[in-house]
PDB file of N, CA and C in Angstrom:
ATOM      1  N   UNK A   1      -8.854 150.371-119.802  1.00  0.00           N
ATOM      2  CA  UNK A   1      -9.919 149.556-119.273  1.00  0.00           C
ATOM      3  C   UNK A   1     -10.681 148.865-120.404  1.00  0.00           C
ATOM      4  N   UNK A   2     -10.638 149.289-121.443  1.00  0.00           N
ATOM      5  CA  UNK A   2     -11.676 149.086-122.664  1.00  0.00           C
ATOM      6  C   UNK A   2     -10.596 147.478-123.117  1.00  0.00           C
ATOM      7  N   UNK A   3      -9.320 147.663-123.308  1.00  0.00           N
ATOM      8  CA  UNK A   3      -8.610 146.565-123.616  1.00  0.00           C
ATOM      9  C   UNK A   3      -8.772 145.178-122.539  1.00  0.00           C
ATOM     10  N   UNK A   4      -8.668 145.659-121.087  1.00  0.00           N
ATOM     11  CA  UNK A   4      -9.118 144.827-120.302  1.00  0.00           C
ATOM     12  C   UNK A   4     -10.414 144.007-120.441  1.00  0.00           C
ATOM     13  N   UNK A   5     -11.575 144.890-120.664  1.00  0.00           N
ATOM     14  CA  UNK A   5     -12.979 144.177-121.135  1.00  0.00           C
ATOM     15  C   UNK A   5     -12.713 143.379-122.412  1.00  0.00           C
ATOM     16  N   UNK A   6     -12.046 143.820-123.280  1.00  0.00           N
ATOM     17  CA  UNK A   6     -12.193 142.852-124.368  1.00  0.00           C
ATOM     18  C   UNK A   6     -11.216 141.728-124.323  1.00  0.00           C
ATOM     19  N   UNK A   7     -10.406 141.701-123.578  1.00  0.00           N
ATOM     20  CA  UNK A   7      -8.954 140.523-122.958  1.00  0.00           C
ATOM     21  C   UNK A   7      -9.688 139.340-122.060  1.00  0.00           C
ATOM     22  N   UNK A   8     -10.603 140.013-121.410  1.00  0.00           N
ATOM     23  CA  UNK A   8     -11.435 139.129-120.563  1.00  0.00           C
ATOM     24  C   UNK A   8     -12.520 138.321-121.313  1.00  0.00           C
ATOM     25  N   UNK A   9     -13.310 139.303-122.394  1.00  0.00           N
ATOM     26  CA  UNK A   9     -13.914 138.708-123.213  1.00  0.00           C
ATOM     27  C   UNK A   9     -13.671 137.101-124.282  1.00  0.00           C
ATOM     28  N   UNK A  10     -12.221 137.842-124.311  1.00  0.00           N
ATOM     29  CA  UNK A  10     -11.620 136.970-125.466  1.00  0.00           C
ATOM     30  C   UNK A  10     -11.424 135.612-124.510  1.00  0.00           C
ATOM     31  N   UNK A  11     -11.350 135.659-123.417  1.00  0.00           N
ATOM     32  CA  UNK A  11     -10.439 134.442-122.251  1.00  0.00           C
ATOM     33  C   UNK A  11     -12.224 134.267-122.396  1.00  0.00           C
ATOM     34  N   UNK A  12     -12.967 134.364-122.315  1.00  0.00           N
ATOM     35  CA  UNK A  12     -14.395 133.832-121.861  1.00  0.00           C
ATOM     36  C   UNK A  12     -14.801 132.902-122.694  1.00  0.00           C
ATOM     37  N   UNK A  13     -14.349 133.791-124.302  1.00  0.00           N
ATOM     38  CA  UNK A  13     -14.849 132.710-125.000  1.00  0.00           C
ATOM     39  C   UNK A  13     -13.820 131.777-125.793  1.00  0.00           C
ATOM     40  N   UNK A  14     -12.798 132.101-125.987  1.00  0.00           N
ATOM     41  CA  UNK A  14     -11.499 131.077-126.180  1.00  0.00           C
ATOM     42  C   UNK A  14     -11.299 130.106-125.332  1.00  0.00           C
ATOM     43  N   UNK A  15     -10.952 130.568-124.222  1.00  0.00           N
ATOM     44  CA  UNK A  15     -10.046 129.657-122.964  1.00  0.00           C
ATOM     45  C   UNK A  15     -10.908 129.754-122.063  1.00  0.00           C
ATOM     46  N   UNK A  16     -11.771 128.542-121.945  1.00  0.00           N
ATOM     47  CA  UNK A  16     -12.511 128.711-120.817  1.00  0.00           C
ATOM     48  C   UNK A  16     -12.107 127.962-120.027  1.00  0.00           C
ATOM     49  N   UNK A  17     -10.988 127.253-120.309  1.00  0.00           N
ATOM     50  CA  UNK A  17      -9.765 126.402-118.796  1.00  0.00           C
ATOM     51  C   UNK A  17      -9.029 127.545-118.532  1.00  0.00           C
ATOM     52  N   UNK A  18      -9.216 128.499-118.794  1.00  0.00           N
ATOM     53  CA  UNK A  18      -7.762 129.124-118.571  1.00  0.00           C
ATOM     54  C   UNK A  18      -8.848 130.400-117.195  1.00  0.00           C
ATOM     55  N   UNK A  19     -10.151 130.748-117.613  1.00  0.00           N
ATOM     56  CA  UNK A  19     -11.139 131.322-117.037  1.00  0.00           C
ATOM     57  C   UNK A  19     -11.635 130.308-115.632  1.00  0.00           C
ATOM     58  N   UNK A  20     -11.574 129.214-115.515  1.00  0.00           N
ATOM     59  CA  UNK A  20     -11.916 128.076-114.821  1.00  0.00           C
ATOM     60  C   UNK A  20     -11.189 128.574-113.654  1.00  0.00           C
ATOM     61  N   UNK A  21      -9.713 128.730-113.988  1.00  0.00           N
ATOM     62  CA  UNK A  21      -8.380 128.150-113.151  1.00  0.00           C
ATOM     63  C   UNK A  21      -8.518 129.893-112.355  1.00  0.00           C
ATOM     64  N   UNK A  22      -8.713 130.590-113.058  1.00  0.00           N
ATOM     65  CA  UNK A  22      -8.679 132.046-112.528  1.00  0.00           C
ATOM     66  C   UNK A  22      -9.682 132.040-111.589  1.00  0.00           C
ATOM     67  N   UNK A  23     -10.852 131.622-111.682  1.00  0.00           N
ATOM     68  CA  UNK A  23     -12.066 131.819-111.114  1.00  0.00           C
ATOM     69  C   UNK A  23     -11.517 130.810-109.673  1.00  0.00           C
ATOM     70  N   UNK A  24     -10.724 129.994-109.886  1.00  0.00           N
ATOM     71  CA  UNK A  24     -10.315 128.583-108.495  1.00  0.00           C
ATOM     72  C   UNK A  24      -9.213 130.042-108.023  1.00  0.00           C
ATOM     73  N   UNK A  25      -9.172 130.347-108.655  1.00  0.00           N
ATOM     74  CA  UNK A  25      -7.641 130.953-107.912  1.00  0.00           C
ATOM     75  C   UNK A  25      -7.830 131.900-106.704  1.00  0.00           C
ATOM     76  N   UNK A  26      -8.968 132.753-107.582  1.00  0.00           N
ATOM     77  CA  UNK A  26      -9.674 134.100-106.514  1.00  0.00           C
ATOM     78  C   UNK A  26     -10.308 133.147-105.330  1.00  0.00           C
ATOM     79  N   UNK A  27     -11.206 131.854-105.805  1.00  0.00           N
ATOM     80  CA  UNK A  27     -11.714 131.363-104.660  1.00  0.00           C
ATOM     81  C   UNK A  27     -10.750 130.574-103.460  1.00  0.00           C
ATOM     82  N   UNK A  28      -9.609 129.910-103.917  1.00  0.00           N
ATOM     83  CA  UNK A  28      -8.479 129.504-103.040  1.00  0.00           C
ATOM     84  C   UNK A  28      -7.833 130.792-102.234  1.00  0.00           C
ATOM     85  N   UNK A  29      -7.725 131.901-102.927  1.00  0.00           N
ATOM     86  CA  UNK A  29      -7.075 133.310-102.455  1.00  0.00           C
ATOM     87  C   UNK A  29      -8.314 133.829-101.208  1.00  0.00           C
ATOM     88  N   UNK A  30      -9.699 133.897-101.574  1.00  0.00           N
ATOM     89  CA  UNK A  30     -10.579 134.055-100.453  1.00  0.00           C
ATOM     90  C   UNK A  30     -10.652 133.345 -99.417  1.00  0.00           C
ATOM     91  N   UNK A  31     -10.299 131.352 -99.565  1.00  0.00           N
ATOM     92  CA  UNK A  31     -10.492 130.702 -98.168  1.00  0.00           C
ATOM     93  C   UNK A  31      -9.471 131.120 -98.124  1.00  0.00           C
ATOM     94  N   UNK A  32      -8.136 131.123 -97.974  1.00  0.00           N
ATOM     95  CA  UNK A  32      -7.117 131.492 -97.718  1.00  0.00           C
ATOM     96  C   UNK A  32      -7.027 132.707 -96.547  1.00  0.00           C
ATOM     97  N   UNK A  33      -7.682 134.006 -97.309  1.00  0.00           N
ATOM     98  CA  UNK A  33      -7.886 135.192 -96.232  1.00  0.00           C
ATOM     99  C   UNK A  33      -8.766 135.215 -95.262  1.00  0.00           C
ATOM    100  N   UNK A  34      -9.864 133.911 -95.417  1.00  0.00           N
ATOM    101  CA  UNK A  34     -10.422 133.580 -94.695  1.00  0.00           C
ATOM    102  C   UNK A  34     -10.120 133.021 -93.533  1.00  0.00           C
ATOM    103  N   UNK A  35      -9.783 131.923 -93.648  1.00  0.00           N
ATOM    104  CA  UNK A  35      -9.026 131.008 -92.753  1.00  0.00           C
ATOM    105  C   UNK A  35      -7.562 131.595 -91.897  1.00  0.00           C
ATOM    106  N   UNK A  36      -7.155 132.810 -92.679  1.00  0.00           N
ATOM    107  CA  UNK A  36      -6.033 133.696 -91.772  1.00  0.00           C
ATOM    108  C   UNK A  36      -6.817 134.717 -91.150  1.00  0.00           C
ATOM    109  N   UNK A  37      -7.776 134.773 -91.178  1.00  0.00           N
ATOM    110  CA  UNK A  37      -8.455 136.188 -90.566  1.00  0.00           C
ATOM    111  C   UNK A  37      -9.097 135.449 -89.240  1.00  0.00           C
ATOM    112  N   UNK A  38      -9.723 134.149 -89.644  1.00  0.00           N
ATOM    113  CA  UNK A  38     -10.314 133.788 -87.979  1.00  0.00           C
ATOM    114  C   UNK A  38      -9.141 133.354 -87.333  1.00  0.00           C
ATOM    115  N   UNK A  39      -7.787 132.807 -87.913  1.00  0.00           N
ATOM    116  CA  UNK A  39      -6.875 132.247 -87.237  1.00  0.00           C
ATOM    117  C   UNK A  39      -5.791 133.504 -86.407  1.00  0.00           C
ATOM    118  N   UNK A  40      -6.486 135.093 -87.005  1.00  0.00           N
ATOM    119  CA  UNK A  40      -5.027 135.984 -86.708  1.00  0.00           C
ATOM    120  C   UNK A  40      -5.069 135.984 -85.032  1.00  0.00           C
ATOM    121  N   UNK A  41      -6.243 136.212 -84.196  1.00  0.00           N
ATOM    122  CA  UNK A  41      -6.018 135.976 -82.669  1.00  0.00           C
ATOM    123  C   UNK A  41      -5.041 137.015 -81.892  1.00  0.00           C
ATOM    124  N   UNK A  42      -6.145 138.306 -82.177  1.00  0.00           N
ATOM    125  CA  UNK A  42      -5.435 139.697 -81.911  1.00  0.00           C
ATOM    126  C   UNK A  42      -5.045 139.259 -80.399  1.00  0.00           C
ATOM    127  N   UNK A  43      -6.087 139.110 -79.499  1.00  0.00           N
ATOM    128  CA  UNK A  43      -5.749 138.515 -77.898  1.00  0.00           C
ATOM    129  C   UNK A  43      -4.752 138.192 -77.156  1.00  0.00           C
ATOM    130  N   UNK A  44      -3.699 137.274 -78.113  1.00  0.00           N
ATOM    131  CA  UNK A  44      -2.785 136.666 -77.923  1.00  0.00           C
ATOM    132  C   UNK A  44      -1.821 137.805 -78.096  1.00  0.00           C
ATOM    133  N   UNK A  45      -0.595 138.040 -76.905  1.00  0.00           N
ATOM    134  CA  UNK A  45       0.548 138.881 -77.014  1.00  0.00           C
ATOM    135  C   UNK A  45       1.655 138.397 -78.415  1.00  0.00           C
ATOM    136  N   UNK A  46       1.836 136.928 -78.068  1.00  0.00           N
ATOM    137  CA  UNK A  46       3.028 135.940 -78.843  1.00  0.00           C
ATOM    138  C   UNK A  46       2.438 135.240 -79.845  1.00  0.00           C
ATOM    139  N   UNK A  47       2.637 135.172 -81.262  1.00  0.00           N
ATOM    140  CA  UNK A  47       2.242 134.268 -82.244  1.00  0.00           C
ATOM    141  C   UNK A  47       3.367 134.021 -83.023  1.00  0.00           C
ATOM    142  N   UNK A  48       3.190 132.648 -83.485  1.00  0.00           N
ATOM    143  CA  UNK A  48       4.639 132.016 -84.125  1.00  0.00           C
ATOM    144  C   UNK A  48       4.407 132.867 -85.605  1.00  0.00           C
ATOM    145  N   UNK A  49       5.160 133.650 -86.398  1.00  0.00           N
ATOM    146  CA  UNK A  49       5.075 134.883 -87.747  1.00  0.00           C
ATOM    147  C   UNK A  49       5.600 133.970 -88.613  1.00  0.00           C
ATOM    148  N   UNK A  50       6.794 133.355 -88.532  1.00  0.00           N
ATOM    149  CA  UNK A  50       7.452 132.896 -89.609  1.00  0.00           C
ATOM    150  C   UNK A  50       8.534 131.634 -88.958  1.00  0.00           C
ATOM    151  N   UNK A  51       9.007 130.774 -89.928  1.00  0.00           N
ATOM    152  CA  UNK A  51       9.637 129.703 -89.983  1.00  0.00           C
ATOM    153  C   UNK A  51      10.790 129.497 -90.565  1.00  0.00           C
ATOM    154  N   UNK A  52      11.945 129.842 -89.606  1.00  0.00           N
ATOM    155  CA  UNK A  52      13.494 129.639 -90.418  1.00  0.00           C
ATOM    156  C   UNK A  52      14.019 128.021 -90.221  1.00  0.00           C
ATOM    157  N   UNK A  53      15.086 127.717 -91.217  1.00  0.00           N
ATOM    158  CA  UNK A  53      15.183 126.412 -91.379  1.00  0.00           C
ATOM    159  C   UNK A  53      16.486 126.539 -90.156  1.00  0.00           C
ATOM    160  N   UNK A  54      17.194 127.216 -89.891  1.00  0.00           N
ATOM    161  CA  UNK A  54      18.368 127.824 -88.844  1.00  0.00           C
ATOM    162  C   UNK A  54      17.630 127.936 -87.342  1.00  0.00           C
ATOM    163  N   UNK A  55      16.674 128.858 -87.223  1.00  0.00           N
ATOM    164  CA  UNK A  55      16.267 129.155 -86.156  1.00  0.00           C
ATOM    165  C   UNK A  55      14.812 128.682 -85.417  1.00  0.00           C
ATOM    166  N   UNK A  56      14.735 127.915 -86.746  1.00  0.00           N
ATOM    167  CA  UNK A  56      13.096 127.026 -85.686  1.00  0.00           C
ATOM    168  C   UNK A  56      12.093 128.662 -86.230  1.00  0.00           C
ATOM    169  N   UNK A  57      10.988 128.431 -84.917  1.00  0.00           N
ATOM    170  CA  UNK A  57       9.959 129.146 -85.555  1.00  0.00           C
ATOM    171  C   UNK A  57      10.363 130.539 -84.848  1.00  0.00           C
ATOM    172  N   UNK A  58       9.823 131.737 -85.297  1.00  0.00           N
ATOM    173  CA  UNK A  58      10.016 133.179 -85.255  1.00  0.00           C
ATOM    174  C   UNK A  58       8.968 133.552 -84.654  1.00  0.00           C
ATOM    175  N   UNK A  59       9.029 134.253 -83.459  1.00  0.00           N
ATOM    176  CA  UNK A  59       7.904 134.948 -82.618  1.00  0.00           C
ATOM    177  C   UNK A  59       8.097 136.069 -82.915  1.00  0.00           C
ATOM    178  N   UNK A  60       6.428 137.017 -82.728  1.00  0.00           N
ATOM    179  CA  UNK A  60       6.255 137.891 -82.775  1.00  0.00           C
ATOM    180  C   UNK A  60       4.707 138.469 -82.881  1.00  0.00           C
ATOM    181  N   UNK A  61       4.350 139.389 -83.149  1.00  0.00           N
ATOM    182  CA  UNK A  61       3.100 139.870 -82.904  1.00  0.00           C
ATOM    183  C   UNK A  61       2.042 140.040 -83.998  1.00  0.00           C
ATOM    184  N   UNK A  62       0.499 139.866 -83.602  1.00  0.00           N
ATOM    185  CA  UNK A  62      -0.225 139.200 -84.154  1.00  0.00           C
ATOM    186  C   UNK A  62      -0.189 140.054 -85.247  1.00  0.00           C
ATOM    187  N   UNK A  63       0.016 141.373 -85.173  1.00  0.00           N
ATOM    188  CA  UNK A  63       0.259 142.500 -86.371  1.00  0.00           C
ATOM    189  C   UNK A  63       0.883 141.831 -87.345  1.00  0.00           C
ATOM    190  N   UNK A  64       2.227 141.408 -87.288  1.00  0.00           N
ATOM    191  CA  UNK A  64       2.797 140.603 -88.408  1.00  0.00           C
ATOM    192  C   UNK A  64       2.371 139.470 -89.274  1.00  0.00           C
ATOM    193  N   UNK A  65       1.562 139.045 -88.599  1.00  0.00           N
ATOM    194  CA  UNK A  65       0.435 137.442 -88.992  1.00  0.00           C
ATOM    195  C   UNK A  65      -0.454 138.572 -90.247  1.00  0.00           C
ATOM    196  N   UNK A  66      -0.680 139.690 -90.309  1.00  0.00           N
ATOM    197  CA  UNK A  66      -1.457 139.968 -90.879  1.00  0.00           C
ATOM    198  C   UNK A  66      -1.489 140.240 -92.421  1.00  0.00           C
ATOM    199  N   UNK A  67       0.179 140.152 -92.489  1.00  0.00           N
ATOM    200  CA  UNK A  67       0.852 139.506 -93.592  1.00  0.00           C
ATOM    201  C   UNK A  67      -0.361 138.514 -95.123  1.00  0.00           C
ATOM    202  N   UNK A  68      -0.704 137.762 -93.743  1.00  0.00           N
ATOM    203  CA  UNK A  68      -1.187 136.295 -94.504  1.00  0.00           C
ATOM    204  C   UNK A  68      -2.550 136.402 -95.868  1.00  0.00           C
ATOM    205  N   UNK A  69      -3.359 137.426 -94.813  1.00  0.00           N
ATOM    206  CA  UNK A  69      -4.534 138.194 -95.582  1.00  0.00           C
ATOM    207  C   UNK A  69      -4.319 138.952 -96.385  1.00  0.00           C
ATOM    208  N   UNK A  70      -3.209 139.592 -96.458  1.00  0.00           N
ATOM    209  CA  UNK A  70      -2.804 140.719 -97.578  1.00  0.00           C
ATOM    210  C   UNK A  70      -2.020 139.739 -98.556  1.00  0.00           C
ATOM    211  N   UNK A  71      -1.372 138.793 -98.177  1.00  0.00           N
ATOM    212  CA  UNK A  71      -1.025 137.828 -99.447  1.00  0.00           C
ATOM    213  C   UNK A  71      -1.909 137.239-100.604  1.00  0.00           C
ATOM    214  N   UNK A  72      -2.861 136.920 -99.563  1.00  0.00           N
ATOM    215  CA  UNK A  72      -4.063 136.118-100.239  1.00  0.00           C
ATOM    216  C   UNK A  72      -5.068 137.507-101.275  1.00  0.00           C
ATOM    217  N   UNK A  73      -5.259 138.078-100.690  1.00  0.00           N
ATOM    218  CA  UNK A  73      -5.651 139.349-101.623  1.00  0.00           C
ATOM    219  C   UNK A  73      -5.024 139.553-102.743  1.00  0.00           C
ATOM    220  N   UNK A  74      -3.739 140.246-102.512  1.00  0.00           N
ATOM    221  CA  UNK A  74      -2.674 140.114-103.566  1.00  0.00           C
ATOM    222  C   UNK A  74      -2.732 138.934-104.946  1.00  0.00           C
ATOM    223  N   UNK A  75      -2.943 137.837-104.004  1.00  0.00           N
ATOM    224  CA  UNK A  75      -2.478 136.511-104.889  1.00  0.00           C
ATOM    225  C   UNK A  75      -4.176 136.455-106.049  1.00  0.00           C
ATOM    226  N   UNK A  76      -5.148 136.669-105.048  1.00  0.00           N
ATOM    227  CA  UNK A  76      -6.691 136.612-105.606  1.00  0.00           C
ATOM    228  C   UNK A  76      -6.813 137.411-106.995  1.00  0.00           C
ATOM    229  N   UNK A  77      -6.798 138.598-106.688  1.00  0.00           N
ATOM    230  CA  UNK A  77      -7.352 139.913-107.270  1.00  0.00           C
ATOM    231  C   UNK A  77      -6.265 140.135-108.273  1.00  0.00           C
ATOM    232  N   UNK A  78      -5.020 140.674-107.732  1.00  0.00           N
ATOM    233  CA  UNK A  78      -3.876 141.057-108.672  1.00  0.00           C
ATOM    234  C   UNK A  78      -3.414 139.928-109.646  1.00  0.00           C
ATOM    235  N   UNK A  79      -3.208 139.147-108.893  1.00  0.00           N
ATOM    236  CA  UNK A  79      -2.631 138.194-110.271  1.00  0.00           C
ATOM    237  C   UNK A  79      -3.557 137.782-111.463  1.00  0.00           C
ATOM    238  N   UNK A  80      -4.848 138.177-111.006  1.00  0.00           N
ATOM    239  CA  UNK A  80      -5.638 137.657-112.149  1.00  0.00           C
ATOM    240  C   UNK A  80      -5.703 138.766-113.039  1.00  0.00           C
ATOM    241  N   UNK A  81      -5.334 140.099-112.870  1.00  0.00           N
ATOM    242  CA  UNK A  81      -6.009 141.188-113.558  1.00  0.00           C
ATOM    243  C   UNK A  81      -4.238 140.784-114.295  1.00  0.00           C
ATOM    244  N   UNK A  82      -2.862 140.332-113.772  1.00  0.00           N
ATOM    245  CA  UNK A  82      -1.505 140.155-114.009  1.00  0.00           C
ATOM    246  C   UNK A  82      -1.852 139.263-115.176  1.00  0.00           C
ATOM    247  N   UNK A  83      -2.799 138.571-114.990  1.00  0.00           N
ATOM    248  CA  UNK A  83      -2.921 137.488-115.645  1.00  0.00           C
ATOM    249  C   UNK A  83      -3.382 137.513-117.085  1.00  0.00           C
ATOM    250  N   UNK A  84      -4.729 138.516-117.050  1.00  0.00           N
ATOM    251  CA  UNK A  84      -5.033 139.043-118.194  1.00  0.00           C
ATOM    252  C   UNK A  84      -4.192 139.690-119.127  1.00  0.00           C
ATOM    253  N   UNK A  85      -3.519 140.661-118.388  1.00  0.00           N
ATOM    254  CA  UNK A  85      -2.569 141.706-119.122  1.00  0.00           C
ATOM    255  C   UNK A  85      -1.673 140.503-119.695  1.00  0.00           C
ATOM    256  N   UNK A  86      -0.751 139.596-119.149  1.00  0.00           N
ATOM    257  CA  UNK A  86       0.144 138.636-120.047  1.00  0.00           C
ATOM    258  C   UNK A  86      -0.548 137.997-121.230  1.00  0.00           C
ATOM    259  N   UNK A  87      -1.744 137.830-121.127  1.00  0.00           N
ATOM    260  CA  UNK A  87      -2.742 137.361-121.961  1.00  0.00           C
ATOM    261  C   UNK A  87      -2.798 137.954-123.177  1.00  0.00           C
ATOM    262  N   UNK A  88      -2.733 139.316-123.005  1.00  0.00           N
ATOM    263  CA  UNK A  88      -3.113 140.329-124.132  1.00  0.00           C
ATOM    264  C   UNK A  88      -1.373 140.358-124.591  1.00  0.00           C
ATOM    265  N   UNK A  89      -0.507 140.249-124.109  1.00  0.00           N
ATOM    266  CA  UNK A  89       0.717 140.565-124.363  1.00  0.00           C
ATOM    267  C   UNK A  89       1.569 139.266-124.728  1.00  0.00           C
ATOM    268  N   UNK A  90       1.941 138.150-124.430  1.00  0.00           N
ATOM    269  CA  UNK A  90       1.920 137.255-124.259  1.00  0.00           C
ATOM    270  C   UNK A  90       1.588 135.858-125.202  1.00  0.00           C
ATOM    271  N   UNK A  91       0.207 136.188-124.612  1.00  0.00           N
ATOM    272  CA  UNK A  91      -0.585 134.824-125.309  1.00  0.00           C
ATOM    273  C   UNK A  91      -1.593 133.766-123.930  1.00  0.00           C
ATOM    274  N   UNK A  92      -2.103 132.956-124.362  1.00  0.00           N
ATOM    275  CA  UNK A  92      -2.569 132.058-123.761  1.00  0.00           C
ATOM    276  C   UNK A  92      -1.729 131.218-122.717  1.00  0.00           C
ATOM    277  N   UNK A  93      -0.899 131.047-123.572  1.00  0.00           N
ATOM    278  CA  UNK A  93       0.525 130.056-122.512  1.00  0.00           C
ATOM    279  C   UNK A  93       1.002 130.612-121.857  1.00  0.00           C
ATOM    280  N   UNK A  94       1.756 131.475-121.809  1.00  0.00           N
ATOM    281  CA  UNK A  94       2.467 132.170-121.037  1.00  0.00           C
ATOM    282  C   UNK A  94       1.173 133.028-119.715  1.00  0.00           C
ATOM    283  N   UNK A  95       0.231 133.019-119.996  1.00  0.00           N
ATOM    284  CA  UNK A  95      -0.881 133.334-118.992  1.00  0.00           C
ATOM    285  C   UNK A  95      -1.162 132.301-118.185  1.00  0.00           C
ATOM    286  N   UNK A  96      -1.306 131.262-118.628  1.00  0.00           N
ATOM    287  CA  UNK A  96      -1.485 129.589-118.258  1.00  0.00           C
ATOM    288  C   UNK A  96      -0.489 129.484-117.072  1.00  0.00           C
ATOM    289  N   UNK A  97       0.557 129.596-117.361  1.00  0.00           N
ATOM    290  CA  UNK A  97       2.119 129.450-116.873  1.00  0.00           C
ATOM    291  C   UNK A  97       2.134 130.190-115.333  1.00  0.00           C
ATOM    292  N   UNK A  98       1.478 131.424-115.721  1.00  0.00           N
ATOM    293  CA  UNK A  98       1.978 132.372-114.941  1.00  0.00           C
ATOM    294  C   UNK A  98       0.749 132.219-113.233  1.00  0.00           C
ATOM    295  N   UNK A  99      -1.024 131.461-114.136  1.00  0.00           N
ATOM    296  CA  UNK A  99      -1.846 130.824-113.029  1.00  0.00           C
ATOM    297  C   UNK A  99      -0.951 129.699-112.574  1.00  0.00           C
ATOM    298  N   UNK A 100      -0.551 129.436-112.856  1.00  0.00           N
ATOM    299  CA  UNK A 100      -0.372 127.831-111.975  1.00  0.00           C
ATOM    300  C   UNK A 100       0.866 128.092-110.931  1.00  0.00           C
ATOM    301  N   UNK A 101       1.672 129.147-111.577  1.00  0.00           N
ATOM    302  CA  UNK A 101       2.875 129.506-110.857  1.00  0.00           C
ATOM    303  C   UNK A 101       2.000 130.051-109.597  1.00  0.00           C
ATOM    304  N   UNK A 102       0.735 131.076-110.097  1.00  0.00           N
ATOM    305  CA  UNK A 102      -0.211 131.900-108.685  1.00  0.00           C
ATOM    306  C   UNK A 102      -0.759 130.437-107.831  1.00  0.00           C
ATOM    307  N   UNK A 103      -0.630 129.725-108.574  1.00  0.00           N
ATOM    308  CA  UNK A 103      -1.787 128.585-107.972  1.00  0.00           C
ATOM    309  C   UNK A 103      -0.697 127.897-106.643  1.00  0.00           C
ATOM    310  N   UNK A 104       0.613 127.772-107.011  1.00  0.00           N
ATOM    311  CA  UNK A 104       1.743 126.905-106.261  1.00  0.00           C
ATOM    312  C   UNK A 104       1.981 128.067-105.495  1.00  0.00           C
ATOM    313  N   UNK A 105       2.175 129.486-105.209  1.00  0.00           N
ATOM    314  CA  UNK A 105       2.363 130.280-104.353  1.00  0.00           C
ATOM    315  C   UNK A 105       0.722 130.298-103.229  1.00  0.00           C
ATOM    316  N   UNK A 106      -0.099 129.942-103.597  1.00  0.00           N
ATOM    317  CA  UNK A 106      -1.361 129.820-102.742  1.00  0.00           C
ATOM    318  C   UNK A 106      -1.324 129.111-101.908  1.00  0.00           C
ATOM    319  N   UNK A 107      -0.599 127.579-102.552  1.00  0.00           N
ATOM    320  CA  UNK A 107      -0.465 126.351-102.047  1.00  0.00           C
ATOM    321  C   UNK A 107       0.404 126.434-100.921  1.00  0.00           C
ATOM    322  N   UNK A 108       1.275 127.382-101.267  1.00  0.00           N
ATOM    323  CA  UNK A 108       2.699 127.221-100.471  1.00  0.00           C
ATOM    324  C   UNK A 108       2.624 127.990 -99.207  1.00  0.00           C
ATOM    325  N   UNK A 109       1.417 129.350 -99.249  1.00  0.00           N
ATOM    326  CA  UNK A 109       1.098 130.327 -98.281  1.00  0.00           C
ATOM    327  C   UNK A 109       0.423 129.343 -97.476  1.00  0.00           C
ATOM    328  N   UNK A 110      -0.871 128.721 -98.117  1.00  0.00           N
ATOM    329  CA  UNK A 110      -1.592 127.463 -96.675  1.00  0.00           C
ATOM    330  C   UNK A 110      -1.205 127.135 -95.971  1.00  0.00           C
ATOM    331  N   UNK A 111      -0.067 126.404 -97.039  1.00  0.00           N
ATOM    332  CA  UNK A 111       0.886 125.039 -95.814  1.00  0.00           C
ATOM    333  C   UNK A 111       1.820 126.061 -94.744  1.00  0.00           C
ATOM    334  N   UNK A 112       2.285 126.935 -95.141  1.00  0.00           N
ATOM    335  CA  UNK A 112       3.186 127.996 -94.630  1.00  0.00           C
ATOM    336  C   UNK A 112       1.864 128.108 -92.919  1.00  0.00           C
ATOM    337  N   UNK A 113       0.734 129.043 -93.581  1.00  0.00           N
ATOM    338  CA  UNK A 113      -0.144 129.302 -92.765  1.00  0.00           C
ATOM    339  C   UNK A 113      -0.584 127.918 -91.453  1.00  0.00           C
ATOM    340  N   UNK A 114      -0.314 127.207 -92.089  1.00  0.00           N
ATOM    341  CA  UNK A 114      -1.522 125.606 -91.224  1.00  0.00           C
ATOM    342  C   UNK A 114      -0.259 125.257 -90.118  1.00  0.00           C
ATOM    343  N   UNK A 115       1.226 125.179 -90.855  1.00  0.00           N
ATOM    344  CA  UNK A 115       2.393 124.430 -90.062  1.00  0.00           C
ATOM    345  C   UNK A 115       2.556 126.022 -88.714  1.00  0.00           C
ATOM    346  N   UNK A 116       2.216 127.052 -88.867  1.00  0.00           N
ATOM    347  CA  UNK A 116       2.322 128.668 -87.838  1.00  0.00           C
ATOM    348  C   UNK A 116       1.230 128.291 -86.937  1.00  0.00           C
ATOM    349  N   UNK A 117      -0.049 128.078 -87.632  1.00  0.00           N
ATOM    350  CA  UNK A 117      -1.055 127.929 -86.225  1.00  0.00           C
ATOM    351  C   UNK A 117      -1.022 126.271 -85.783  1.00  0.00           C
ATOM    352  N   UNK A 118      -0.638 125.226 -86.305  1.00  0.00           N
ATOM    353  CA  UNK A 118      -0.197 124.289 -85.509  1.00  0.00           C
ATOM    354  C   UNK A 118       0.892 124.236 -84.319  1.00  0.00           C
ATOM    355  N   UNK A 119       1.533 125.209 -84.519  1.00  0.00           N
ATOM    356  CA  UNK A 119       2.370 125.661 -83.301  1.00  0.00           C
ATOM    357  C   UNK A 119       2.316 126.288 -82.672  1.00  0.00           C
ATOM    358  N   UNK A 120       0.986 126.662 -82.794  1.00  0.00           N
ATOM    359  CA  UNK A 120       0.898 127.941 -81.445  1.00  0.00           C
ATOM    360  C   UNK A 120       0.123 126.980 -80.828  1.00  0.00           C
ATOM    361  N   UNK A 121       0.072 127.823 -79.254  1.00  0.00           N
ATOM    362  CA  UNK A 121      -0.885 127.058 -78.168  1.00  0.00           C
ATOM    363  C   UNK A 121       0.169 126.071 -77.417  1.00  0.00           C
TER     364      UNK A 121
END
């Protein structure tokens, strides 16, 4: 933990784009769990879960939707602490590399998320 405080330290005052992008990341990862948590719609028996390019969209139950919030958590919290540790190990770049890669998996969960509840109803 003591290496962590000072890894974070060092990103605070070195890389403060690199602290910027982390800080967007947790907040994209929160609307994210946000926006899947009012959208999960326990009520409903049938919700569209997932999207095959073969089979059109995948039904199933709102339990499985719940997926979406535990991604966004995951993507928020973990990758940034993932993020640090490459930092200390690594370097700057390869930490850089590894946000933007978190940043395009965020991107990709939304659109994933927005095209599921556009089809329901």
């Amino acid at each position: 933990m003591k290496d962590f405080k000072a890894d974070f330290k060092r990103i605070y005052q070195t890389e403060r784009l690199m602290l910027v992008w982390m800080i967007l990341i947790l907040i994209a990862a929160i609307v994210l769990a946000v926006f899947s948590m009012i959208k999960l719609n326990p009520a409903s028996s049938v919700v569209k879960v997932g999207y095959g390019d073969i089979g059109g969209y995948r039904d199933g139950s709102w339990t499985e939707f719940i997926a979406f919030p535990l991604v966004a958590i995951l993507l928020g919290v973990l990758h940034n602490f993932i993020a640090v540790r490459i930092f200390h190990k690594r370097g700057a770049g390869m930490a850089k590399f590894f946000l933007i890669t978190t940043s395009v998996l965020i991107a990709g969960a939304f659109i994933v998320l927005v095209r599921l509840v556009s089809q329901e109803g």
